[in-house]
C-alpha atoms as a PDB file:
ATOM      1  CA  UNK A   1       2.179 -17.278  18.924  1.00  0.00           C
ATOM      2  CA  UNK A   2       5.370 -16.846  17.038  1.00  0.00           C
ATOM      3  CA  UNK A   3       8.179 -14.235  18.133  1.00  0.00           C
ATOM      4  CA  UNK A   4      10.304 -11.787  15.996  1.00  0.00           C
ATOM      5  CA  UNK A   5       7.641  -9.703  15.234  1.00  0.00           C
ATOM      6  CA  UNK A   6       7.527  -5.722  14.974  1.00  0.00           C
ATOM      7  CA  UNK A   7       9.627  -3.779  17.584  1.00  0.00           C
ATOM      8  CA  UNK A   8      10.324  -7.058  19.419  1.00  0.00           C
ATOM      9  CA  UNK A   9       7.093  -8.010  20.937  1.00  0.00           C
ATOM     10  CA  UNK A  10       5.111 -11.027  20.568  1.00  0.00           C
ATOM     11  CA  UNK A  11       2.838 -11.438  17.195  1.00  0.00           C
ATOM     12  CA  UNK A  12      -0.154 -13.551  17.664  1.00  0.00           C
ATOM     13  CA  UNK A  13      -2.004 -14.805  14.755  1.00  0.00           C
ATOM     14  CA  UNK A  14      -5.055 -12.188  15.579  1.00  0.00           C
ATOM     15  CA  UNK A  15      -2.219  -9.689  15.297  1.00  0.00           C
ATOM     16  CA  UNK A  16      -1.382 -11.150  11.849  1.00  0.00           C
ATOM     17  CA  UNK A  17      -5.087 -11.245  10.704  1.00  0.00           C
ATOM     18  CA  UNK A  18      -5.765  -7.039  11.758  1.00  0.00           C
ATOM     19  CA  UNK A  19      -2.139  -6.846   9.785  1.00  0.00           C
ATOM     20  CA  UNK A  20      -3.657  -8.517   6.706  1.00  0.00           C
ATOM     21  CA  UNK A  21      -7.013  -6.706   6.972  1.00  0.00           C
ATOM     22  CA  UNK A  22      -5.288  -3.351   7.343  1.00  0.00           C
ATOM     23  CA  UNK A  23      -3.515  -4.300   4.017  1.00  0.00           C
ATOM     24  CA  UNK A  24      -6.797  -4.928   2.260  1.00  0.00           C
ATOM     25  CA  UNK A  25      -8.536  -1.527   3.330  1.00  0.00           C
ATOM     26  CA  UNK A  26      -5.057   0.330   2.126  1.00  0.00           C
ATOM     27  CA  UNK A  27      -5.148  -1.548  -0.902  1.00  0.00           C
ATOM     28  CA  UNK A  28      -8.847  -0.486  -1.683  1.00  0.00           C
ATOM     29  CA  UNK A  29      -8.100   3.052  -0.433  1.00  0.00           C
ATOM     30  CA  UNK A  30      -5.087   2.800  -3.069  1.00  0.00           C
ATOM     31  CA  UNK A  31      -7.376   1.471  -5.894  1.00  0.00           C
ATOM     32  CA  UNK A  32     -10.035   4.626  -5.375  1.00  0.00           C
ATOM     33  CA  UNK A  33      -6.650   7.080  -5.542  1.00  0.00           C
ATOM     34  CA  UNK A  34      -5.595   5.529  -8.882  1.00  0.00           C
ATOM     35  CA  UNK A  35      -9.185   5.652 -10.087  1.00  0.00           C
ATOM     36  CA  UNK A  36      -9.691   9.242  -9.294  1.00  0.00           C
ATOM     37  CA  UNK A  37      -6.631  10.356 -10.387  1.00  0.00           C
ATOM     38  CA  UNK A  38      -7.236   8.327 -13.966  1.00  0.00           C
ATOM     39  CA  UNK A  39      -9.982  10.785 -14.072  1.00  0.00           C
ATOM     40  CA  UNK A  40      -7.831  13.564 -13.678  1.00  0.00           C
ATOM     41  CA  UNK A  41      -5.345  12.406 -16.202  1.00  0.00           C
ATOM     42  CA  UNK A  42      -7.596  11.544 -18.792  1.00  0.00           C
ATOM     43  CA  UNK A  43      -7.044   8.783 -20.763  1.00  0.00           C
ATOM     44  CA  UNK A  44      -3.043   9.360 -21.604  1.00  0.00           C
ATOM     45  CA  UNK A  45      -1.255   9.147 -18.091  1.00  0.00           C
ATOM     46  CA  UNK A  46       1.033  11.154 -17.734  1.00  0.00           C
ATOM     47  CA  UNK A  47       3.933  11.875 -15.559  1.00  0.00           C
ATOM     48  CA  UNK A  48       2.585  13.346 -12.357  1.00  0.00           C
ATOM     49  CA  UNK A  49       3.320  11.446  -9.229  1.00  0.00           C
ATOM     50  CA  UNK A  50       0.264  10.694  -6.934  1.00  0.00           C
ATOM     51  CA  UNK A  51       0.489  10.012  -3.225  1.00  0.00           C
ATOM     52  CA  UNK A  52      -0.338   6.277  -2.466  1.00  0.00           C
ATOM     53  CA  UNK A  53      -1.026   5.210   1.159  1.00  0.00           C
ATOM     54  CA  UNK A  54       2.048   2.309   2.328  1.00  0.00           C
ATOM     55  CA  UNK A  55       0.060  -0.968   2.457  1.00  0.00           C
ATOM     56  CA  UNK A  56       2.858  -2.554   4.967  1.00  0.00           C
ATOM     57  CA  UNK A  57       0.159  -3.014   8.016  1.00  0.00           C
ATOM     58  CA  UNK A  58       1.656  -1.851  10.393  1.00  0.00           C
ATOM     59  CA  UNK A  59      -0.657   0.171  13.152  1.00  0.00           C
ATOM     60  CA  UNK A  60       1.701   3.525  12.628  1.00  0.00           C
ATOM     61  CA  UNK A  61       2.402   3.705   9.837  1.00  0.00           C
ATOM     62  CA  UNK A  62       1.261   6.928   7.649  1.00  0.00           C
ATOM     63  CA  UNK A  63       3.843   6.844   5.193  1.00  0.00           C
ATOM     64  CA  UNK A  64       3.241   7.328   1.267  1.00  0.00           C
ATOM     65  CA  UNK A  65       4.589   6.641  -1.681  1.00  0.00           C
ATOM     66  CA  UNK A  66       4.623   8.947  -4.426  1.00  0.00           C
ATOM     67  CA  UNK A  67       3.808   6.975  -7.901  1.00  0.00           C
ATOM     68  CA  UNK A  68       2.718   7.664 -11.742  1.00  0.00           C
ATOM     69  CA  UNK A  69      -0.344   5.615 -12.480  1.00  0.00           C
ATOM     70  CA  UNK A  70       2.106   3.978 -14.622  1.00  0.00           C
ATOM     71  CA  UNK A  71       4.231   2.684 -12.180  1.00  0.00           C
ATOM     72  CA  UNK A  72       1.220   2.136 -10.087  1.00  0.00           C
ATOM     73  CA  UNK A  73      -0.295  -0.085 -12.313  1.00  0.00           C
ATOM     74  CA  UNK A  74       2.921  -2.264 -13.341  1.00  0.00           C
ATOM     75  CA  UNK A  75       2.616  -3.105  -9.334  1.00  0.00           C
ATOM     76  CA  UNK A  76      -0.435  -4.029  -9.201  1.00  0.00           C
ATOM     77  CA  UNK A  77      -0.137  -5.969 -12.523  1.00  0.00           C
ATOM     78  CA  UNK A  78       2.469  -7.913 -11.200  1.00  0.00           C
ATOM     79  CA  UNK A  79       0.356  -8.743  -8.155  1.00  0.00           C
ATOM     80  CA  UNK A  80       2.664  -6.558  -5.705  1.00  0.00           C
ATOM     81  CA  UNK A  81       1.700  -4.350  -3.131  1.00  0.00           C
ATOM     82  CA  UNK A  82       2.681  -0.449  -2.754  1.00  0.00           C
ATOM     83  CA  UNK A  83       5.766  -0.146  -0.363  1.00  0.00           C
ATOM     84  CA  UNK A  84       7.393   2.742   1.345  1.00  0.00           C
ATOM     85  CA  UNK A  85      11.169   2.312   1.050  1.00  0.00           C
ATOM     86  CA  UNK A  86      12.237  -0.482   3.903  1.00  0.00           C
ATOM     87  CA  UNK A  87       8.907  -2.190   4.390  1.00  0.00           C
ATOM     88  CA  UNK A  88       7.361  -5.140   3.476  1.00  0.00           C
END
C-alpha cells in the first residue's frame, strides 16, 4: 500500500486497479460519443463541441469536457486521455 493518494487516504493497489478499469469503461464510453457524433457530423467535422465524460478515475467524478471531434481525435492520436481541467 502506498500513501499520498486522493483526499489523503491510503491507495492500495486494488484501489489502483478499479482506478484503471474505471478509465477503460470512460474511455470506451468516450469512443461510442465520438462515433455517434461522427454520424451526426457527417464526414467534414465541424466545429461543434461534444460533451466527453473525464477519464481521471476517480469514484466522483462526473465532470466533462467539452471537445470538437477534432480535438478529440488529436488526443487520442497522440495516445492521451480526455482530462477535465486539474486532473490527471
Amino acid at each position: 500500500m502506498r500513501s499520498g493518494g486522493r483526499e489523503g487516504r491510503a491507495v492500495t493497489g486494488r484501489d489502483e486497479e478499479q482506478e484503471t478499469d474505471k478509465q477503460d469503461v470512460l474511455s470506451e464510453v468516450n469512443a461510442h460519443v465520438h462515433e455517434a457524433a461522427k454520424r451526426f457530423e457527417g464526414v467534414e467535422p465541424g466545429e461543434d463541441r461534444w460533451d466527453f465524460t473525464c477519464e481521471c478515475g476517480a469514484p466522483d467524478c462526473r465532470l466533462t469536457v467539452s471537445l470538437t471531434l477534432p480535438e478529440y481525435e488529436a488526443r487520442r492520436a497522440a495516445g492521451r486521455r480526455v482530462l477535465a481541467p486539474g486532473h490527471n
